[in-house]
N, C-alpha and C. Protein backbone atom coordinates (compact mmCIF):
# COMPACT_ATOMS: atom_id res chain seq x y z
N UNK A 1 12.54 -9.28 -1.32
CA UNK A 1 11.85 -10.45 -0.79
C UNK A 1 12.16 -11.68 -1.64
N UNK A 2 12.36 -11.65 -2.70
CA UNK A 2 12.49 -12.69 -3.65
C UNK A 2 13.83 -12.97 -3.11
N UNK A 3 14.92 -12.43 -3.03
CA UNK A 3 16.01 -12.67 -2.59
C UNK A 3 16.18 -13.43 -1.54
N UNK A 4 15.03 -13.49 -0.90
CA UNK A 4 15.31 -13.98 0.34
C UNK A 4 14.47 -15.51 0.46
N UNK A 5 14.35 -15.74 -0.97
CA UNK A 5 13.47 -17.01 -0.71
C UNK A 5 11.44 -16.85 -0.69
N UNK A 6 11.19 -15.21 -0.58
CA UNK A 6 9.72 -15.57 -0.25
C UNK A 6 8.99 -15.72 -1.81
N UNK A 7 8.16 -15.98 -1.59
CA UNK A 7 7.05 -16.11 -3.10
C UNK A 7 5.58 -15.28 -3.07
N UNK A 8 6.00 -14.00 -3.10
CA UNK A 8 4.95 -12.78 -3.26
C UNK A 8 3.99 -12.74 -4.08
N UNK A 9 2.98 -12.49 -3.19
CA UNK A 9 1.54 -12.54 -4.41
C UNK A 9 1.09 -11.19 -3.80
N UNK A 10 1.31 -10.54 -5.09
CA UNK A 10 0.49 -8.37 -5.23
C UNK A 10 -0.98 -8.63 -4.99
N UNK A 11 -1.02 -8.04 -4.05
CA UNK A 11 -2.46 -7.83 -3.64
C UNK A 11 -2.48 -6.17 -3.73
N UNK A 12 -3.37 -6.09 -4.44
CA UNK A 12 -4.12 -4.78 -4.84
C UNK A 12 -5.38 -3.76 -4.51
N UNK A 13 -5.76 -3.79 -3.12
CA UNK A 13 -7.04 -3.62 -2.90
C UNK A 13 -7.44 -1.56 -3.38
N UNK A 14 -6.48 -0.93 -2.37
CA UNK A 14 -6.56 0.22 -2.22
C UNK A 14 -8.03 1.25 -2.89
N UNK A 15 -8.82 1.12 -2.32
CA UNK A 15 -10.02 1.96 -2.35
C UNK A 15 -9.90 3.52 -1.75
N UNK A 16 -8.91 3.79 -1.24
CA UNK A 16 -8.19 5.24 -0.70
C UNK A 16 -8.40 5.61 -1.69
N UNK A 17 -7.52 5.54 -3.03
CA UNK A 17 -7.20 6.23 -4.12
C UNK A 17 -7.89 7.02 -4.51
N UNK A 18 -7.56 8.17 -4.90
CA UNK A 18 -8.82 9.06 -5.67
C UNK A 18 -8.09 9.86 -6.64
N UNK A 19 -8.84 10.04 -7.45
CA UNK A 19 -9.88 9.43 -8.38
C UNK A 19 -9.51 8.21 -8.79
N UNK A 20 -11.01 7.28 -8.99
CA UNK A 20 -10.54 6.10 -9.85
C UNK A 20 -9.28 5.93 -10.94
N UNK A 21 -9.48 7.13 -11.61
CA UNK A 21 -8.44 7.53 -12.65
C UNK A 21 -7.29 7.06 -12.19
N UNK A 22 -6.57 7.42 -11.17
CA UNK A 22 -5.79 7.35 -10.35
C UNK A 22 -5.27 6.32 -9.67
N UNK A 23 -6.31 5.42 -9.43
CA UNK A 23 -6.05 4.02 -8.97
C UNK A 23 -5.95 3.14 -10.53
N UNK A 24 -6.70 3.43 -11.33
CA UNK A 24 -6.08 2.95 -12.35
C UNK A 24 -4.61 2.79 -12.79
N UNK A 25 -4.93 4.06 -12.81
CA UNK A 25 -2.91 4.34 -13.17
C UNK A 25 -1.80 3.80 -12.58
N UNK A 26 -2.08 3.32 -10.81
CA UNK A 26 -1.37 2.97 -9.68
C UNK A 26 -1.24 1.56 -10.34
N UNK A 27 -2.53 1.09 -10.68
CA UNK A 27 -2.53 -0.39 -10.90
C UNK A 27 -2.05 -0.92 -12.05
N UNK A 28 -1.95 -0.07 -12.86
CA UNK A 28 -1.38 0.07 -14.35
C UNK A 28 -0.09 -0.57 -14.38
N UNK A 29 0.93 0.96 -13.40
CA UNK A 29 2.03 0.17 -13.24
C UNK A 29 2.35 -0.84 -12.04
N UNK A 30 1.62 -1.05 -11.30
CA UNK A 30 2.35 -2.57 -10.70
C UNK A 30 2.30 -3.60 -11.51
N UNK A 31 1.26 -3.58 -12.56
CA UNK A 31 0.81 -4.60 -13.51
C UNK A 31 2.62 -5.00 -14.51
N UNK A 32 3.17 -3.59 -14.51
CA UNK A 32 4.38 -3.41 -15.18
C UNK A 32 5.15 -4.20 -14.02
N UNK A 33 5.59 -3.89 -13.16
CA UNK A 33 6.05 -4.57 -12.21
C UNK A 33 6.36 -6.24 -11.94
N UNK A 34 4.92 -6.25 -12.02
CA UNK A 34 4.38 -8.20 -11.95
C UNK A 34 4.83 -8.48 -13.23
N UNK A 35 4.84 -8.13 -13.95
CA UNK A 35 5.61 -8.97 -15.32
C UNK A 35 7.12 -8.45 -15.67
N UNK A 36 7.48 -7.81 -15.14
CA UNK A 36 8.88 -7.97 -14.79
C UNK A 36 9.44 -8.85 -13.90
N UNK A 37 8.72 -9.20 -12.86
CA UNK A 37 9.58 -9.95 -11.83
C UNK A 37 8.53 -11.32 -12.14
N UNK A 38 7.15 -11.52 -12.61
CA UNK A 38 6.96 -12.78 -12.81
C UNK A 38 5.94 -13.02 -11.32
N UNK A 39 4.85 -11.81 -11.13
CA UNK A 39 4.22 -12.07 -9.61
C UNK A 39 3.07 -12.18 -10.14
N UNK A 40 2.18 -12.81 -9.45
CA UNK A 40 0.62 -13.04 -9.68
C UNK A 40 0.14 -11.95 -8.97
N UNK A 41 -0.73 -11.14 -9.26
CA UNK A 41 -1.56 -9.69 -9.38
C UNK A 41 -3.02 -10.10 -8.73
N UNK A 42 -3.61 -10.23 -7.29
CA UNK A 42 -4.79 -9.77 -7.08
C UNK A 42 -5.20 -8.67 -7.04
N UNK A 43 -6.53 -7.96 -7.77
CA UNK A 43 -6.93 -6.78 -7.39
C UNK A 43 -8.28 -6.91 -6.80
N UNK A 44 -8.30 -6.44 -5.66
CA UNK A 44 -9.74 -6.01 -4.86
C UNK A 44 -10.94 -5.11 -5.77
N UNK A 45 -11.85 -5.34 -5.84
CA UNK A 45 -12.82 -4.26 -6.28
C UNK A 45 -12.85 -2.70 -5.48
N UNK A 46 -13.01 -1.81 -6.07
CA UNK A 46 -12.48 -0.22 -5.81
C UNK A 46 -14.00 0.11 -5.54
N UNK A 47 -13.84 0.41 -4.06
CA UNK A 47 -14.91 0.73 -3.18
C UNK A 47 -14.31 2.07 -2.50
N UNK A 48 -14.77 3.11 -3.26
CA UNK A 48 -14.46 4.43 -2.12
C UNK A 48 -14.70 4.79 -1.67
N UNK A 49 -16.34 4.12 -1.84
CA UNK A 49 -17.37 4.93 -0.46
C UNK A 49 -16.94 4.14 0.70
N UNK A 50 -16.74 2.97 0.90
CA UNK A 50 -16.39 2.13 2.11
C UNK A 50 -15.44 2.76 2.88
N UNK A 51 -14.29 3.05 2.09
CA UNK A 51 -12.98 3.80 2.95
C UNK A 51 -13.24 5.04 3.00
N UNK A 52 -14.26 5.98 2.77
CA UNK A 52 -14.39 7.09 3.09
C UNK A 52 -15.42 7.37 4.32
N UNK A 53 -16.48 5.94 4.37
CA UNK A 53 -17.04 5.42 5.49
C UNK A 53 -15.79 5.37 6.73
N UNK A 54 -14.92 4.73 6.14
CA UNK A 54 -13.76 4.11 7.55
C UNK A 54 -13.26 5.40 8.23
N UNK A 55 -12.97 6.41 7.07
CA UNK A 55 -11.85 7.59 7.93
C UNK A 55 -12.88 8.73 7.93
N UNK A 56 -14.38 8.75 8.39
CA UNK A 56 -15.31 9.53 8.26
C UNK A 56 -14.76 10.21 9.96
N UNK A 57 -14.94 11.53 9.68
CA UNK A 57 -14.77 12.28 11.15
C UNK A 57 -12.92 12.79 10.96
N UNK A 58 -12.40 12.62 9.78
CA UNK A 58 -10.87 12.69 10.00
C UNK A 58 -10.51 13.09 8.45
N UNK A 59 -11.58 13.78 7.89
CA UNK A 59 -11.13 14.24 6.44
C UNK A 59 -10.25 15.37 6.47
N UNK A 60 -10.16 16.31 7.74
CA UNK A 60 -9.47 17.38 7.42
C UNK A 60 -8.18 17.24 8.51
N UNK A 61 -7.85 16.07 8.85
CA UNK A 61 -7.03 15.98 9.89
C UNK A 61 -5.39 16.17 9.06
N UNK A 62 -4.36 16.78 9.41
CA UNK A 62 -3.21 16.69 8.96
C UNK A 62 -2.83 15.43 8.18
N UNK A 63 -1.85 15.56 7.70
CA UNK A 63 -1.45 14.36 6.51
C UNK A 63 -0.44 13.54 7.77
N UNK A 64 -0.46 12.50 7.21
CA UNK A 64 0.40 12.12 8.56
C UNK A 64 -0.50 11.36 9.75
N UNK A 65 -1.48 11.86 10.12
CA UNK A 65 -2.02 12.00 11.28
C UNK A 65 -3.38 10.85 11.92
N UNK A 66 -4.33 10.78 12.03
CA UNK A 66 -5.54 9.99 12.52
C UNK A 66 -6.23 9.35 10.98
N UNK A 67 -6.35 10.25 10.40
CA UNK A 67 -7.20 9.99 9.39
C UNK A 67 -5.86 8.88 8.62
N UNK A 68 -4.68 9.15 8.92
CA UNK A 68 -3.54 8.17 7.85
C UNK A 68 -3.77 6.72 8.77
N UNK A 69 -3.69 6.79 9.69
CA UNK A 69 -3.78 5.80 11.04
C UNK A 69 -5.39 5.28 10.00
N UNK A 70 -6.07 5.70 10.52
CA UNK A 70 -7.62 4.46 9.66
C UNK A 70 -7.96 4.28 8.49
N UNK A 71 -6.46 5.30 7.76
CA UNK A 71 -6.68 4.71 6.17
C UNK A 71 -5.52 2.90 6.39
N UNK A 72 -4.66 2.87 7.15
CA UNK A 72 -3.21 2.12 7.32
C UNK A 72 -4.54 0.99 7.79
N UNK A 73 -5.45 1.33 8.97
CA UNK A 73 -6.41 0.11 9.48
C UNK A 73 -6.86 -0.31 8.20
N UNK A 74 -7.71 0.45 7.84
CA UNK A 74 -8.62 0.26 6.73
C UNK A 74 -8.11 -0.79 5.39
N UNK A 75 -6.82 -0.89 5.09
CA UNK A 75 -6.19 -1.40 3.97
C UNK A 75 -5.70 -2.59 4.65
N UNK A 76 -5.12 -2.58 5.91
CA UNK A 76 -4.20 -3.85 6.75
C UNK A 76 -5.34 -4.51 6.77
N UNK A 77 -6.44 -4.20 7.14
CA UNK A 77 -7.55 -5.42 7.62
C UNK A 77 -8.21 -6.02 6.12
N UNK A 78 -8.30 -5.21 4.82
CA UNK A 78 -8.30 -5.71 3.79
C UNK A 78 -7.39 -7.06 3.83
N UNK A 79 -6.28 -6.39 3.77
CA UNK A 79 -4.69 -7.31 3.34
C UNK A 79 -5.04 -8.87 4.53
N UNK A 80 -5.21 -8.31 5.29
CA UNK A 80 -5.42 -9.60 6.60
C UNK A 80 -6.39 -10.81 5.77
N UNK A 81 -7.69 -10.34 5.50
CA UNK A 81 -9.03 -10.94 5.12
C UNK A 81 -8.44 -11.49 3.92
N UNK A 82 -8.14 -11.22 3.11
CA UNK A 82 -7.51 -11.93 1.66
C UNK A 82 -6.62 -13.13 2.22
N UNK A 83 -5.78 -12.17 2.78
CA UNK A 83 -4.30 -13.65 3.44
C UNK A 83 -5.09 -14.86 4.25
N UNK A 84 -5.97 -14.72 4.57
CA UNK A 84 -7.01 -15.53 5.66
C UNK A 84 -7.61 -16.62 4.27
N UNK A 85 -8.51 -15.81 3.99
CA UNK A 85 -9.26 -16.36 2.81
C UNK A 85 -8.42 -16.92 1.57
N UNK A 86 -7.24 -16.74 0.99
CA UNK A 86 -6.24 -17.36 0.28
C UNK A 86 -5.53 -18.33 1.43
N UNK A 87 -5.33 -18.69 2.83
CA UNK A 87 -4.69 -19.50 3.40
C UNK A 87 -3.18 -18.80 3.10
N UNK A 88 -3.47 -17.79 3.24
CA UNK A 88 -1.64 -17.05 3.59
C UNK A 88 -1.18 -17.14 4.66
N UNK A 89 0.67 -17.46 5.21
CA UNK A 89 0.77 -17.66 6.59
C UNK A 89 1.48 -16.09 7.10
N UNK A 90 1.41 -15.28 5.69
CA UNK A 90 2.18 -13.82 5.93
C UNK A 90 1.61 -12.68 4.72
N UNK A 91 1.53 -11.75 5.22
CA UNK A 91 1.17 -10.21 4.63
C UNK A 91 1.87 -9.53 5.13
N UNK A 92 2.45 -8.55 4.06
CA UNK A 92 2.96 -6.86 4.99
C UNK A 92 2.22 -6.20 3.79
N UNK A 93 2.98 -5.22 4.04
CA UNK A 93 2.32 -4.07 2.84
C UNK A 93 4.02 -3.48 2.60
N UNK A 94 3.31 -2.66 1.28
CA UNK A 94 4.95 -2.05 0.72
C UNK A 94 4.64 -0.30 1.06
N UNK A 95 3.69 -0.01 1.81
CA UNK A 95 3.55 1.70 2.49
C UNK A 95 4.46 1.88 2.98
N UNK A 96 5.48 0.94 3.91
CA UNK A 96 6.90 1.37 4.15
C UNK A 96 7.69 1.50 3.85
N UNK A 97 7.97 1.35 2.42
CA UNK A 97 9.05 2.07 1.20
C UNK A 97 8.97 3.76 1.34
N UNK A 98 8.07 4.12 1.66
CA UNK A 98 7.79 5.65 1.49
C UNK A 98 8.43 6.29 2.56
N UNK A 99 8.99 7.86 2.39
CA UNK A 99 9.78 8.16 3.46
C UNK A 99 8.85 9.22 4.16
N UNK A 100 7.63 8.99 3.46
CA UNK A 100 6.45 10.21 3.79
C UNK A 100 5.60 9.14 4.94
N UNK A 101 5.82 7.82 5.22
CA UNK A 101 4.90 6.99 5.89
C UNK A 101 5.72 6.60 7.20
N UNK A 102 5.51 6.68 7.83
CA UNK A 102 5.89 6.36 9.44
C UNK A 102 5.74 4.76 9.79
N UNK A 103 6.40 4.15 9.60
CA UNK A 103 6.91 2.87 10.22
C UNK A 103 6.03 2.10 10.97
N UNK A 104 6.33 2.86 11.81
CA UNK A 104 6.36 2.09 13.59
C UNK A 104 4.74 2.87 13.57
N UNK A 105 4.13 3.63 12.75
CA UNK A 105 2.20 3.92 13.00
C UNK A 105 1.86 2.50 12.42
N UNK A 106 2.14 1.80 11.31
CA UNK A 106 1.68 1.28 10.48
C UNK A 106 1.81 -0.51 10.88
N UNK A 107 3.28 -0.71 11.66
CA UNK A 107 3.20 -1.67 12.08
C UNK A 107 2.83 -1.75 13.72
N UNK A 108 2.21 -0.62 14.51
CA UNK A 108 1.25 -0.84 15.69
C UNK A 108 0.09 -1.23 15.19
N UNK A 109 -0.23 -0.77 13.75
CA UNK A 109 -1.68 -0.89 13.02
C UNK A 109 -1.76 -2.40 13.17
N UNK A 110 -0.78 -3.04 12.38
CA UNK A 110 -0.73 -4.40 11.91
C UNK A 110 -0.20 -5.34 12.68
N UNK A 111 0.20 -4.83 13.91
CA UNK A 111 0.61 -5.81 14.63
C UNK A 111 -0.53 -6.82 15.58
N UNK A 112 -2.27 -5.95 15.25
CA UNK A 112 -2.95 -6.80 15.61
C UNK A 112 -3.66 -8.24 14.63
N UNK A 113 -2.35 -8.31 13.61
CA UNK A 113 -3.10 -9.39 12.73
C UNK A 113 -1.96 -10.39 12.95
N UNK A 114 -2.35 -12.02 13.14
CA UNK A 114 -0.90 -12.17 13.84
C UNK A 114 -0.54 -12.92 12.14
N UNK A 115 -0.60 -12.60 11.15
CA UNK A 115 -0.37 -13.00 9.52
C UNK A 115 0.66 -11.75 9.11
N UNK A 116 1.07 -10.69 10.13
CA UNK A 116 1.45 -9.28 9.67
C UNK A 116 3.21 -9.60 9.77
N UNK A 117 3.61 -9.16 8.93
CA UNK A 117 5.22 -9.58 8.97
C UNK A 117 5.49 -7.52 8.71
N UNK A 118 5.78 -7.31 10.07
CA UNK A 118 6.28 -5.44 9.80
C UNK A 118 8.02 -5.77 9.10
N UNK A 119 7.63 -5.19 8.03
CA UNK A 119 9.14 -5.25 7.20
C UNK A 119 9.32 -3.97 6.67
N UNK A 120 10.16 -3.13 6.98
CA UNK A 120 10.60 -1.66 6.93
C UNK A 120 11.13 -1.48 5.32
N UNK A 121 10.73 -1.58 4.48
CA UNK A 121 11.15 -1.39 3.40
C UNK A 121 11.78 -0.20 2.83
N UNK A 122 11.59 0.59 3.64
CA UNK A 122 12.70 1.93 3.37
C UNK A 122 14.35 1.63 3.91
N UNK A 123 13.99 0.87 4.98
CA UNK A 123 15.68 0.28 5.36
C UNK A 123 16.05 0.07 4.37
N UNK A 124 17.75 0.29 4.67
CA UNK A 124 18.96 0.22 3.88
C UNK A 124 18.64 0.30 2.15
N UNK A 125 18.55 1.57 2.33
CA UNK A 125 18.32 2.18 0.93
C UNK A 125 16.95 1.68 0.06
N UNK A 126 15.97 1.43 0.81
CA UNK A 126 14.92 0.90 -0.01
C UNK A 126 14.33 2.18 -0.38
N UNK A 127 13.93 3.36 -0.06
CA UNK A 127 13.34 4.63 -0.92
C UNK A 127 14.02 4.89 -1.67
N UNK A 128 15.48 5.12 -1.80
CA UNK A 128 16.63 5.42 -2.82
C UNK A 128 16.17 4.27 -4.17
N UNK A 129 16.46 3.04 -4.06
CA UNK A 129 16.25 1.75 -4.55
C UNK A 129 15.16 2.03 -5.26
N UNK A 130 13.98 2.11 -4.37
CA UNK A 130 12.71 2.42 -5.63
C UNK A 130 12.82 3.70 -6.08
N UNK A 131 13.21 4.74 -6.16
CA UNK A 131 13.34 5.81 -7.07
C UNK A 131 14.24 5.32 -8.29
N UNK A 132 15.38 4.62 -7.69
CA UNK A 132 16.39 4.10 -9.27
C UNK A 132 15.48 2.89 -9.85
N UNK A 133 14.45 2.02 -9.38
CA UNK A 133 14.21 0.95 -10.14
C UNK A 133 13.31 1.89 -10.91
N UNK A 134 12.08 2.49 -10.08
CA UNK A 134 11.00 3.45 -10.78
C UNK A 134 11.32 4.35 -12.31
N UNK A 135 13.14 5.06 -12.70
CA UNK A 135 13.47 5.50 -13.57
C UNK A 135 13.85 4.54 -14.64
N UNK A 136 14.55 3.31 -14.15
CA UNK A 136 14.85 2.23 -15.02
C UNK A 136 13.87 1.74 -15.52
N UNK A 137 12.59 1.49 -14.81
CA UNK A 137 11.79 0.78 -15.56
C UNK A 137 10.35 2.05 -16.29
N UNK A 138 10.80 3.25 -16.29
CA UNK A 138 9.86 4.03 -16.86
C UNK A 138 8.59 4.17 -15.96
N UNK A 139 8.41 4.33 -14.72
CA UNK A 139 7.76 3.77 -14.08
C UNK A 139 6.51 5.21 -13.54
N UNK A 140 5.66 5.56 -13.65
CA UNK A 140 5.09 6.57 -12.80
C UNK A 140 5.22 6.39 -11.48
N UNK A 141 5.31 7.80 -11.34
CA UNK A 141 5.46 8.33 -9.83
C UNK A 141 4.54 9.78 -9.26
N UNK A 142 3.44 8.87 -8.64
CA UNK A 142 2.72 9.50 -7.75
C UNK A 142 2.68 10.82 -6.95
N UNK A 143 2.03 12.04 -6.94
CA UNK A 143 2.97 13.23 -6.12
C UNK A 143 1.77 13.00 -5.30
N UNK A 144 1.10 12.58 -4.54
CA UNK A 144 0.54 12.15 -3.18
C UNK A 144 0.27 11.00 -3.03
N UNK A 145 -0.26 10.98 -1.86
CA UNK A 145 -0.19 9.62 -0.91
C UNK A 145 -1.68 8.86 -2.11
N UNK A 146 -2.47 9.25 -2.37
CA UNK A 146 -3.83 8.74 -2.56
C UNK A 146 -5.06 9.22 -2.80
N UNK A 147 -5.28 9.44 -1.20
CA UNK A 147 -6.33 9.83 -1.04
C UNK A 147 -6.79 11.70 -1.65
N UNK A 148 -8.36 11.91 -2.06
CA UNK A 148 -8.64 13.18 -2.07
C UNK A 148 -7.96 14.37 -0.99
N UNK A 149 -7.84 13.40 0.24
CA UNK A 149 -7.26 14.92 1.08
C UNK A 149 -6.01 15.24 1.15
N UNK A 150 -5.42 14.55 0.34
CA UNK A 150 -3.68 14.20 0.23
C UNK A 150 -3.03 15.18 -0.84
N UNK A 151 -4.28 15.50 -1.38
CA UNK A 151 -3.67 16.07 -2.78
C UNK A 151 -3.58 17.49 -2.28
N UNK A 152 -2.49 18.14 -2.83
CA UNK A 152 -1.53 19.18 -2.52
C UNK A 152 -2.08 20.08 -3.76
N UNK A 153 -2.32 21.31 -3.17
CA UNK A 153 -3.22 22.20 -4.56
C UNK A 153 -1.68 23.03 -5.37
């Protein structure tokens, strides 16, 4: 994105995360991130009862599936409300770097915010790309999506 002229501001909300521990750590390293490339860092306050309110009825649903769909609502309408309230004329999210996240669920999600710019970040080598930046820069790497029901025993 920088490449291309835009001027990115990290917005950080993610209340999915579990354990706090965990969202710590997430936030830890983007913090590494933003001072490598020189980005200003919002973080949302970490509310997990709220998002566990949002995807209530869909805790045991497949990974992938309904419950990923109103965690993708749940965070886009965050991301929307900030971009609104900062006077942003664009938001995406970076969930589409992942080759575990489905695209085209995430930007039907967001295509009802008209601030939503769907940008496929796994295109042309963007999962490859962040695995080589992630080793270069010492970077942790996550073995689930987030959430408590994500985690793989």
């Amino acid at each position: 994105m920088l490449g291309e002229g835009w001027n990115p501001v990290l917005y950080f909300s993610n209340s999915n995360i579990f354990p706090f521990e965990e969202a710590q750590k997430r936030f830890d390293e983007l913090m590494k991130v933003a001072k490598i490339y020189e980005l200003e860092v919002i973080r949302e306050i970490y509310d997990h009862e709220s998002w566990l309110e949002a995807i209530r009825g869909f805790e045991k649903e497949q990974e992938g599936g309904e419950r990923c769909r109103k965690c993708f609502a749940y965070n886009l309408a965050e991301a929307n409300a900030k971009a609104i309230q900062l006077g942003f004329d664009h938001f995406t999210t970076t969930l589409t770097v992942s080759r575990f996240k489905h695209s085209p669920t995430i930007f039907a999600v967001g295509k009802q915010y008209e601030r939503f710019e769907a940008i496929d970040f796994k295109k042309q080598g963007g999962f490859e790309r962040s695995n080589i930046l992630s080793r270069e820069y010492g970077l942790y790497r996550q073995q689930y999506c987030g959430c408590e029901f994500s985690i793989r025993p």
